[in-house]
C-alpha atoms as a PDB file:
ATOM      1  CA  UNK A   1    -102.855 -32.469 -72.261  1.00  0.00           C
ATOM      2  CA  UNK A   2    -100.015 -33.798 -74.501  1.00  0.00           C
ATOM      3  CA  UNK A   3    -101.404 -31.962 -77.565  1.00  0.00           C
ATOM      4  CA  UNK A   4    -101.213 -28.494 -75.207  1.00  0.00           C
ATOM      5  CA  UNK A   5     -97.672 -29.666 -74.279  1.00  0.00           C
ATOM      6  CA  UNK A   6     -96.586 -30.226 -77.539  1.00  0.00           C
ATOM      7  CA  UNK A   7     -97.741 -26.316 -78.624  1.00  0.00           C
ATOM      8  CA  UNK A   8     -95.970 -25.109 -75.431  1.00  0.00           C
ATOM      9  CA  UNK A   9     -93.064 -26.606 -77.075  1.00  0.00           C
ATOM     10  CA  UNK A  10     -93.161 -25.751 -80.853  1.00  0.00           C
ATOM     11  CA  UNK A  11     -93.845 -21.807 -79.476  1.00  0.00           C
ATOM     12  CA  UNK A  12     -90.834 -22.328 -77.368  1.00  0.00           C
ATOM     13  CA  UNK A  13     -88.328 -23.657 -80.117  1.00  0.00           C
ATOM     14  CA  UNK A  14     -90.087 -21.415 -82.269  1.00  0.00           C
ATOM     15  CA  UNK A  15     -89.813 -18.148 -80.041  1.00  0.00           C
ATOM     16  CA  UNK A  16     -85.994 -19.134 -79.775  1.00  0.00           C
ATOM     17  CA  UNK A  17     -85.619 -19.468 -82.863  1.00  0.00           C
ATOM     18  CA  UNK A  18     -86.624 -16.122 -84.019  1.00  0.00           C
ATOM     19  CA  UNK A  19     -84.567 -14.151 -80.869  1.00  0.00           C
ATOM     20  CA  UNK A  20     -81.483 -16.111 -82.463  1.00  0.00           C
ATOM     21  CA  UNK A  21     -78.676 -13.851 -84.295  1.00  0.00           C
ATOM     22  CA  UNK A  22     -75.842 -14.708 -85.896  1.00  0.00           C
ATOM     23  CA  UNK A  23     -72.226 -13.741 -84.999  1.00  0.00           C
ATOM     24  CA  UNK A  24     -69.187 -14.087 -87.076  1.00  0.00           C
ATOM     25  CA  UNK A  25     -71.369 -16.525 -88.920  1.00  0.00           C
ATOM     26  CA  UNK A  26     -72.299 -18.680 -85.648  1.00  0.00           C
ATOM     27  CA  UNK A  27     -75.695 -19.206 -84.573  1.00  0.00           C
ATOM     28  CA  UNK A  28     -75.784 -17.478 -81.165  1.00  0.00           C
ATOM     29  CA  UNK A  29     -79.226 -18.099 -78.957  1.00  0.00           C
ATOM     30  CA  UNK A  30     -80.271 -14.893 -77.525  1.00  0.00           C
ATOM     31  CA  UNK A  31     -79.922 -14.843 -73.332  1.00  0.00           C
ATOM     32  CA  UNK A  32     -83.806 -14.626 -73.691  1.00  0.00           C
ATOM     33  CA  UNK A  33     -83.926 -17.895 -75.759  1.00  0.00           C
ATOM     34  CA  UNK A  34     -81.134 -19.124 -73.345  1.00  0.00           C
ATOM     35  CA  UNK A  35     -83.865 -18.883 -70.267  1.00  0.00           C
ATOM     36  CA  UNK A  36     -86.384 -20.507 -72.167  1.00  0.00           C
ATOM     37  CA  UNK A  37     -84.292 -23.271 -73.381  1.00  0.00           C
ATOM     38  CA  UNK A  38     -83.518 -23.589 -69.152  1.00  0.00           C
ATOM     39  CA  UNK A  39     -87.534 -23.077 -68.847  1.00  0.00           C
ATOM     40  CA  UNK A  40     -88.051 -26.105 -70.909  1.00  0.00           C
ATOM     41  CA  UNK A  41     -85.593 -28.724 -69.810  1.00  0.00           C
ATOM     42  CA  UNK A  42     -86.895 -27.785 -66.244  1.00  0.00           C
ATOM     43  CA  UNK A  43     -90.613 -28.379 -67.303  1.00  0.00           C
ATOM     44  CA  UNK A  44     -89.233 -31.925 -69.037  1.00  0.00           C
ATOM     45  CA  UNK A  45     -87.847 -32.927 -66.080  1.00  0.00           C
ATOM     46  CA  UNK A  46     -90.783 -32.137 -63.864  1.00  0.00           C
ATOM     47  CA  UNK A  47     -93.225 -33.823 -66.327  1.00  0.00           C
ATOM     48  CA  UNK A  48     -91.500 -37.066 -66.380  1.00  0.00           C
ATOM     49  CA  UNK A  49     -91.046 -37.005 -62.485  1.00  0.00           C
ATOM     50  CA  UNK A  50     -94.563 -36.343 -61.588  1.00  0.00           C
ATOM     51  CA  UNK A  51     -97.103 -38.358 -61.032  1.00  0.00           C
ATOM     52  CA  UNK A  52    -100.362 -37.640 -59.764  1.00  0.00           C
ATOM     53  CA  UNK A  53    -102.180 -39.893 -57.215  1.00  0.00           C
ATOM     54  CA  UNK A  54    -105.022 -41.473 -57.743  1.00  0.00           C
ATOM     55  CA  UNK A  55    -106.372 -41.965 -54.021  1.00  0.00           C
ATOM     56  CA  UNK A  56    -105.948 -37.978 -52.842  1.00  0.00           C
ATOM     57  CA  UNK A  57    -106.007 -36.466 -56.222  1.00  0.00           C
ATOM     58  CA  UNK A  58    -102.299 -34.303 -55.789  1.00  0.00           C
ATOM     59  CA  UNK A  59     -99.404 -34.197 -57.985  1.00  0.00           C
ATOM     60  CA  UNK A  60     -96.137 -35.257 -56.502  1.00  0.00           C
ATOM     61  CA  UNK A  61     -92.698 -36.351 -57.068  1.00  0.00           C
ATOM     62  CA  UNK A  62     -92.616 -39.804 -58.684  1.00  0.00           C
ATOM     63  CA  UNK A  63     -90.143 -40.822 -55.518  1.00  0.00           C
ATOM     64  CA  UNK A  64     -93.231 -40.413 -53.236  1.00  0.00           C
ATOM     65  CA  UNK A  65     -94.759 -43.352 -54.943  1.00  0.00           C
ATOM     66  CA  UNK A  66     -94.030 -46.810 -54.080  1.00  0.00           C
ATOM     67  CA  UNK A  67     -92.965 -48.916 -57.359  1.00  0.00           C
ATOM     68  CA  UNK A  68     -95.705 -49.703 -59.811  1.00  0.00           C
ATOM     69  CA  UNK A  69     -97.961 -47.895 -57.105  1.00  0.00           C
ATOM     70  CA  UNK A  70    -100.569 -45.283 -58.630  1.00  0.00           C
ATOM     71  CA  UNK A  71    -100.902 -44.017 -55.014  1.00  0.00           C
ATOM     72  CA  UNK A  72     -98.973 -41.817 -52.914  1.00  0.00           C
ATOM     73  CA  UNK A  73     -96.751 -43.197 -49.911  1.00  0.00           C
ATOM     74  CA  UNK A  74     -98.489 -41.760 -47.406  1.00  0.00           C
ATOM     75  CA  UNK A  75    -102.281 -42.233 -48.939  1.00  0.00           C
ATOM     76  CA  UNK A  76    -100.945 -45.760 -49.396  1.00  0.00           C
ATOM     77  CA  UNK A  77     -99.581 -45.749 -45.360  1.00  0.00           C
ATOM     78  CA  UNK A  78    -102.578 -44.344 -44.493  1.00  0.00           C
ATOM     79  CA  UNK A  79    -104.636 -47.015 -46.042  1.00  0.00           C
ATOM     80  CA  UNK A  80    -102.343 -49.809 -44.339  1.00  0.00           C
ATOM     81  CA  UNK A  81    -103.155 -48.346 -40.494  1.00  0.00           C
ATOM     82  CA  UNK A  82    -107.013 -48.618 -41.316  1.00  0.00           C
ATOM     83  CA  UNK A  83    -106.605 -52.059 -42.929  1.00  0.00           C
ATOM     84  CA  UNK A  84    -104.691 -53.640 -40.122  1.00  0.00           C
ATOM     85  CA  UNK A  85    -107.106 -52.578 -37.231  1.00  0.00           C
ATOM     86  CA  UNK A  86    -109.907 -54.301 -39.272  1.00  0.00           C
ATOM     87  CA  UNK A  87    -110.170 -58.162 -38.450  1.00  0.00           C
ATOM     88  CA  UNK A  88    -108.880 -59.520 -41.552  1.00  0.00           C
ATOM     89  CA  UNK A  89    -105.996 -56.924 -41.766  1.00  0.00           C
ATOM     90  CA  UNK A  90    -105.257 -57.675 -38.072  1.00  0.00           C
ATOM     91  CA  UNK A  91    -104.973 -61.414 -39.212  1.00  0.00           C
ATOM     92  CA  UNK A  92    -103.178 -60.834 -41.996  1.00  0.00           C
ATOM     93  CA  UNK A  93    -100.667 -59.018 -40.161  1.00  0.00           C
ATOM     94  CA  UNK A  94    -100.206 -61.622 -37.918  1.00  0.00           C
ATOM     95  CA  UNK A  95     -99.754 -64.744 -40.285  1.00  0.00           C
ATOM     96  CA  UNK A  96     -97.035 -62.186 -42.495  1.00  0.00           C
ATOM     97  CA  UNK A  97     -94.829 -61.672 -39.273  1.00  0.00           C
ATOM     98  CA  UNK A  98     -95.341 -65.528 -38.758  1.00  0.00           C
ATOM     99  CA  UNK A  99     -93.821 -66.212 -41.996  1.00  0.00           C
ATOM    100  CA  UNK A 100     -91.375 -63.528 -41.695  1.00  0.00           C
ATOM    101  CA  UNK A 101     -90.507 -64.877 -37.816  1.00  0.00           C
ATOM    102  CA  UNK A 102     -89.787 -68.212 -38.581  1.00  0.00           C
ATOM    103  CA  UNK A 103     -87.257 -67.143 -42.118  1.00  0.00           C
ATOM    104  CA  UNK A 104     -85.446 -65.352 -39.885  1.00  0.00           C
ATOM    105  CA  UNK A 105     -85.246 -68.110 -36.965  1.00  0.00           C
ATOM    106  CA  UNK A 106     -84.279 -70.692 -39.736  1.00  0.00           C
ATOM    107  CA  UNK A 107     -87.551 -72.771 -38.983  1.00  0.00           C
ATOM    108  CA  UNK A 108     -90.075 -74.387 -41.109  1.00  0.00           C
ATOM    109  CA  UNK A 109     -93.039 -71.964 -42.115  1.00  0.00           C
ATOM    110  CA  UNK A 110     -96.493 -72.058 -40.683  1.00  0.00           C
ATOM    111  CA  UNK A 111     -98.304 -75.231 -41.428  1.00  0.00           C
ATOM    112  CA  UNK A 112    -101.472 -73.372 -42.337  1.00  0.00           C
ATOM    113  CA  UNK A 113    -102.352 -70.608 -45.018  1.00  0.00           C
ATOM    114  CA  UNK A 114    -103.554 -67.280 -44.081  1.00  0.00           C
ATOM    115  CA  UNK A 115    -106.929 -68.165 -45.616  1.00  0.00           C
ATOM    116  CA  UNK A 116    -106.845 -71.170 -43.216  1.00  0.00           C
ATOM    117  CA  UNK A 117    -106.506 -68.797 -39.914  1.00  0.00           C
ATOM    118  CA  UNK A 118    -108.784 -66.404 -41.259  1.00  0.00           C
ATOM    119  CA  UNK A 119    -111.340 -68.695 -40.941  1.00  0.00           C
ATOM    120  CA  UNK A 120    -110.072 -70.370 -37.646  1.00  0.00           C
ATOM    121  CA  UNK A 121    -110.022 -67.287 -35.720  1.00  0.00           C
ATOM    122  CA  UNK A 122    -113.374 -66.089 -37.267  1.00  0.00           C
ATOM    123  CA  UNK A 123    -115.083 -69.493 -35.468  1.00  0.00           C
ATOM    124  CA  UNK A 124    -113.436 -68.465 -32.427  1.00  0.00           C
ATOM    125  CA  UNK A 125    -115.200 -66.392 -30.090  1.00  0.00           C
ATOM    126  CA  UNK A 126    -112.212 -65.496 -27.896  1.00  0.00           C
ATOM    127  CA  UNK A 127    -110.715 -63.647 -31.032  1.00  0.00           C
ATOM    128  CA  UNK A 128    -113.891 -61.790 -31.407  1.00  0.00           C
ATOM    129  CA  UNK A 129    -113.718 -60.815 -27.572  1.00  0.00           C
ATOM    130  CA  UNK A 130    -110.095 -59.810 -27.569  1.00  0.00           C
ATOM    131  CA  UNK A 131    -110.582 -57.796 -30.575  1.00  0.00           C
ATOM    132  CA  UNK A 132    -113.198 -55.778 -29.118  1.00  0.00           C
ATOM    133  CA  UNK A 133    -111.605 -55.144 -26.245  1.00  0.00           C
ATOM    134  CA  UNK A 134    -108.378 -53.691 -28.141  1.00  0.00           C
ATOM    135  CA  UNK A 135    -110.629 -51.621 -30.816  1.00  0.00           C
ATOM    136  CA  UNK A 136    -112.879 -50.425 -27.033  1.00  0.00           C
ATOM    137  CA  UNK A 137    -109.180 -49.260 -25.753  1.00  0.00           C
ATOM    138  CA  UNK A 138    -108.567 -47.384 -28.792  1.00  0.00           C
ATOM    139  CA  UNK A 139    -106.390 -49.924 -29.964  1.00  0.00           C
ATOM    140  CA  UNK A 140    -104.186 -50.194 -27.213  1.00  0.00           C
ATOM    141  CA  UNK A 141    -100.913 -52.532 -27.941  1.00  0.00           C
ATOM    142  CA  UNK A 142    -100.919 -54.507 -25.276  1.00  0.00           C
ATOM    143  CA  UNK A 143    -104.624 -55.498 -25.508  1.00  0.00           C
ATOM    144  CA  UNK A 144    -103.810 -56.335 -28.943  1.00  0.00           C
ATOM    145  CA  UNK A 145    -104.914 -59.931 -30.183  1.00  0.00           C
ATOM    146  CA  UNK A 146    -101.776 -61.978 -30.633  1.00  0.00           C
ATOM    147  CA  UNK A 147    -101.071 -65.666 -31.558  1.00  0.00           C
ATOM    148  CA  UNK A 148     -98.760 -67.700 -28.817  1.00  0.00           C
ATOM    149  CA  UNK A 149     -96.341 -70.581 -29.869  1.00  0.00           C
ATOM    150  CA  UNK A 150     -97.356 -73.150 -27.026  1.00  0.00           C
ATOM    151  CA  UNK A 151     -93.676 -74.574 -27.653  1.00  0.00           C
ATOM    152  CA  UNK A 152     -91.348 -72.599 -29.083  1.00  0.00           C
ATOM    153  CA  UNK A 153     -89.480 -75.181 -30.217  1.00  0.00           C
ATOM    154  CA  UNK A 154     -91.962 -76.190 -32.545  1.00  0.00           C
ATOM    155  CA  UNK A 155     -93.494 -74.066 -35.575  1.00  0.00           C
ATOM    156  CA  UNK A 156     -96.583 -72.392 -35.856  1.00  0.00           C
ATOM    157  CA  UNK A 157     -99.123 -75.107 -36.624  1.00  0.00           C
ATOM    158  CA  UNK A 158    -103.316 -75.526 -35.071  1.00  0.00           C
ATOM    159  CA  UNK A 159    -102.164 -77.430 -32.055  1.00  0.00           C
ATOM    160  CA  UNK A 160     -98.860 -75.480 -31.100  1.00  0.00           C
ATOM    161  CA  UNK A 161    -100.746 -72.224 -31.149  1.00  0.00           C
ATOM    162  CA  UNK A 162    -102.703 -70.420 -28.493  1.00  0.00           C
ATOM    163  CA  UNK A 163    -105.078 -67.142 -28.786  1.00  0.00           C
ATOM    164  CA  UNK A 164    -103.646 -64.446 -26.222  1.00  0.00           C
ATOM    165  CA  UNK A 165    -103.138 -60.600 -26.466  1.00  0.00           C
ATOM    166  CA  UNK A 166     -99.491 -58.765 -27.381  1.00  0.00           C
ATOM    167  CA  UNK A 167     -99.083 -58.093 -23.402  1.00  0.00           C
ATOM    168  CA  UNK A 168     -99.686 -62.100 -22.386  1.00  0.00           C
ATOM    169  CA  UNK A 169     -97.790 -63.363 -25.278  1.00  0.00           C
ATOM    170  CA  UNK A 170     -94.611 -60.794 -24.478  1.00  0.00           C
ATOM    171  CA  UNK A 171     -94.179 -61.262 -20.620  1.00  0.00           C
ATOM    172  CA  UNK A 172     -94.697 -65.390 -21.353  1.00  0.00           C
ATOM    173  CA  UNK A 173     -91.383 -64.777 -23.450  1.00  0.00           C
ATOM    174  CA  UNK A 174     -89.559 -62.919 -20.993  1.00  0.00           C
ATOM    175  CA  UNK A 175     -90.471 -65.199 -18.271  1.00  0.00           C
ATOM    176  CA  UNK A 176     -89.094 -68.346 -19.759  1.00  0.00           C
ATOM    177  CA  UNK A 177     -86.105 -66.674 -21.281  1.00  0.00           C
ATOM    178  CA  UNK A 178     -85.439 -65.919 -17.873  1.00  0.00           C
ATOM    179  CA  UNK A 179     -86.302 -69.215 -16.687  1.00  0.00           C
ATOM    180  CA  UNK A 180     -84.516 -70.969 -18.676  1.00  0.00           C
ATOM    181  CA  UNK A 181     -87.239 -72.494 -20.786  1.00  0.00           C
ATOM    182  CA  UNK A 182     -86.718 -70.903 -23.610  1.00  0.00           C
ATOM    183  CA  UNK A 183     -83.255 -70.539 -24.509  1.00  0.00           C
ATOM    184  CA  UNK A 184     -83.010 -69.670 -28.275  1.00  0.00           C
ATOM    185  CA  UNK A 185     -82.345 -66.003 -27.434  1.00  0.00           C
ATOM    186  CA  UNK A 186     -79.883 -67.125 -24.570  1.00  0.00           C
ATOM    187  CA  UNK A 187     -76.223 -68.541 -24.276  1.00  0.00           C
ATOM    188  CA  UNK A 188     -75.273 -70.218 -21.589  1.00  0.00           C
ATOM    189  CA  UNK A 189     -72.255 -69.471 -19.833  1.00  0.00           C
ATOM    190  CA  UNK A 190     -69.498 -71.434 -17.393  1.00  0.00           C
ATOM    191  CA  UNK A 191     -67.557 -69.642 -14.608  1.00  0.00           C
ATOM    192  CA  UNK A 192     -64.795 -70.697 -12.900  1.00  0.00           C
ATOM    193  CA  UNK A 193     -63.796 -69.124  -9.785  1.00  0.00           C
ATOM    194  CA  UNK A 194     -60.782 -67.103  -9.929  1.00  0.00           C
ATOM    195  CA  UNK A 195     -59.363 -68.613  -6.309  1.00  0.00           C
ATOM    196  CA  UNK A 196     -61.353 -72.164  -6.077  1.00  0.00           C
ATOM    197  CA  UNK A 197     -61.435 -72.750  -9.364  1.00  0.00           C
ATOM    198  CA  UNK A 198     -65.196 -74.174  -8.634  1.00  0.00           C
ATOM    199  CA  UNK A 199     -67.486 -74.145 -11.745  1.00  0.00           C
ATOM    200  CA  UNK A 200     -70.685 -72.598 -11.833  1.00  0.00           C
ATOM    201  CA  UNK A 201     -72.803 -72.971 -15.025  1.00  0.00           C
ATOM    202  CA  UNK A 202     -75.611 -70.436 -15.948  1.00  0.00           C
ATOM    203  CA  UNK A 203     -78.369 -70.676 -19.156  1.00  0.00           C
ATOM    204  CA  UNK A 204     -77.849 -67.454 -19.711  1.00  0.00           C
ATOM    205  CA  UNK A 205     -75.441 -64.114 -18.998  1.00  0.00           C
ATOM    206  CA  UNK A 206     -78.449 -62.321 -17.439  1.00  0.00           C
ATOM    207  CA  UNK A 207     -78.994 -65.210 -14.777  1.00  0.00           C
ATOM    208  CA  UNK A 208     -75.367 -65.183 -14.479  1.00  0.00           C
ATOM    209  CA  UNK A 209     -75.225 -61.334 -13.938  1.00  0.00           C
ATOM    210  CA  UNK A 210     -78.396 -61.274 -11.602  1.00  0.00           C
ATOM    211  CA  UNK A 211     -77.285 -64.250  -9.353  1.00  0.00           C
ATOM    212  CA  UNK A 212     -73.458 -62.951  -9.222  1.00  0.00           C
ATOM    213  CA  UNK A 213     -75.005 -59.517  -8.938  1.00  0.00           C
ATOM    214  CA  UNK A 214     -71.948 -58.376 -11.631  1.00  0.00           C
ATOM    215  CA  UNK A 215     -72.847 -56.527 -15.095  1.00  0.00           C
ATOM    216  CA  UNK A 216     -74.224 -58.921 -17.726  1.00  0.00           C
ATOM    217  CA  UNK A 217     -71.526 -56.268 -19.979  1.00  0.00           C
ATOM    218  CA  UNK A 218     -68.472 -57.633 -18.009  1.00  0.00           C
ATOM    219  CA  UNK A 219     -69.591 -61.212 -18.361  1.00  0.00           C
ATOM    220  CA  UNK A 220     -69.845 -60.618 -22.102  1.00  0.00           C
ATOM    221  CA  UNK A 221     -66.597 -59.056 -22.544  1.00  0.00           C
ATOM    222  CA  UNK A 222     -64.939 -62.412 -20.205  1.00  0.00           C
ATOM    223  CA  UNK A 223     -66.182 -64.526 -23.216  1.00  0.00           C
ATOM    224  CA  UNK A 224     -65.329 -62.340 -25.922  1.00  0.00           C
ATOM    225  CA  UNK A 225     -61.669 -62.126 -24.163  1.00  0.00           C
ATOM    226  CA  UNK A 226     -62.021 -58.511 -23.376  1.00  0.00           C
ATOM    227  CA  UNK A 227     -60.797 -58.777 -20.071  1.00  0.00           C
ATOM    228  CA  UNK A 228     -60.125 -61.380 -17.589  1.00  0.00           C
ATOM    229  CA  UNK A 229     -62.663 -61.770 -15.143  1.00  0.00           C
ATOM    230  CA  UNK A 230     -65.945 -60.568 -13.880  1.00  0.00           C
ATOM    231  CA  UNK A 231     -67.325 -60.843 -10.343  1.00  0.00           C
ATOM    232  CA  UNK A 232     -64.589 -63.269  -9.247  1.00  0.00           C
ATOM    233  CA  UNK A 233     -65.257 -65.607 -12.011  1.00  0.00           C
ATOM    234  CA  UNK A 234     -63.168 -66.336 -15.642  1.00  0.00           C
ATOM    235  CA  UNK A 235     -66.619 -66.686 -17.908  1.00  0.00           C
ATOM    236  CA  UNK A 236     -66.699 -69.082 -20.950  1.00  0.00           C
ATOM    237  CA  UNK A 237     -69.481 -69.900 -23.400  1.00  0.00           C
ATOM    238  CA  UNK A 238     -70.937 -72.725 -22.793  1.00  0.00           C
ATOM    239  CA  UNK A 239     -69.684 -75.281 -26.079  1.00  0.00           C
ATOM    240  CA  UNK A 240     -73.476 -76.847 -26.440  1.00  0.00           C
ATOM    241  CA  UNK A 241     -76.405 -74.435 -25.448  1.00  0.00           C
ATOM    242  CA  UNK A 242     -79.061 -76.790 -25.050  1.00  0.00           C
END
């Protein structure tokens, strides 16, 4: 292949060197050399951003390959779907977006390795059971096997977490967000009525807007001192959101 190239190229240079004439003592390239000049430089640039993958066999711009990747995006997208609706892929999907979960939330990592819930989760026959019942639904999301925090205060470790699908573990989030027992995602608020001055205090703006029956918006814009009041109220942030 890079011997044939290498011809290509010495009949090139060679073939523009013979359609070259000079003028006035100036070597002048033919226009026929000039297009083959243009012919070459494109072919150069083509060869160096090629790349050919090794999974579907096709030749394709180097920026459709991931870095240090000798397959294609999508062969190498494709390969990720299948992987993560086996069991292990499923798992290791899970313990990444632990990992990635608690970074982001500031807390300390899971206490376990993936290798470590691999094998818990294989010994458990509920994970067995819930992941044939999502692969027997065609992989439907909520029926998808998820892992619960039992506190959410606490980080992912054996006896803080719970086996449950993606629909269980998503409504139990909502429901004590709007509870009030989980109140990470939630800041408490303070009104004080507008005539009375009576203060009513609320663990979040969406218990505040649902029990005032006023827009959650409004009560936002009260604390950010976009306007005054909202539903008869003056709305503060709470200073210490338990």
């Amino acid at each position: 292949m890079i011997l044939m190239v290498n011809n290509i190229k010495i009949l090139i240079l060679a073939t523009i060197i013979s359609l070259a004439a000079f003028d006035g003592g100036v070597l002048t390239a033919h226009p026929v050399a000039n297009n083959l000049i243009a012919i070459n430089n494109l072919k150069s640039s083509q060869m160096i951003q090629e790349k050919k993958c090794n999974k579907c066999g096709v030749v394709k711009l180097i920026n459709d390959f991931r870095k240090k990747r000798s397959i294609c995006k999508l062969c190498d997208k494709e390969y990720n779907l299948r992987y993560i609706k086996t069991k292990k892929g499923l798992i290791t999907n899970i313990y990444n977006n632990q990992r990635h979960n608690s970074i982001f939330r500031k807390d300390p990592l899971p206490t376990y390795t993936k290798q470590q819930l691999i094998n818990l989760l294989f010994n458990n026959p509920l994970f067995h059971k819930l992941y044939d019942n999502w692969v027997s639904s065609n992989y439907d999301r909520k029926l998808r096997p998820s892992i619960d925090r039992i506190n959410d205060y606490k980080s992912y470790s054996f006896d803080n977490i719970q086996l449950v699908t993606w629909y269980e573990n998503e409504r139990r989030y909502y429901t004590d967000s709007k509870n009030g027992i989980n109140n990470k995602q939630n800041f408490a608020v303070i009104g004080i009525n507008k005539h009375t001055k009576d203060i009513i205090e609320f663990h979040s703006m969406n218990e505040a807007s649902r029990q005032i029956k006023t827009s959650q918006g409004n009560i936002s814009d009260c604390c950010k001192n976009k306007r005054k009041s909202a539903g008869g109220y003056i709305w503060k942030l709470k200073e210490h959101n338990g």
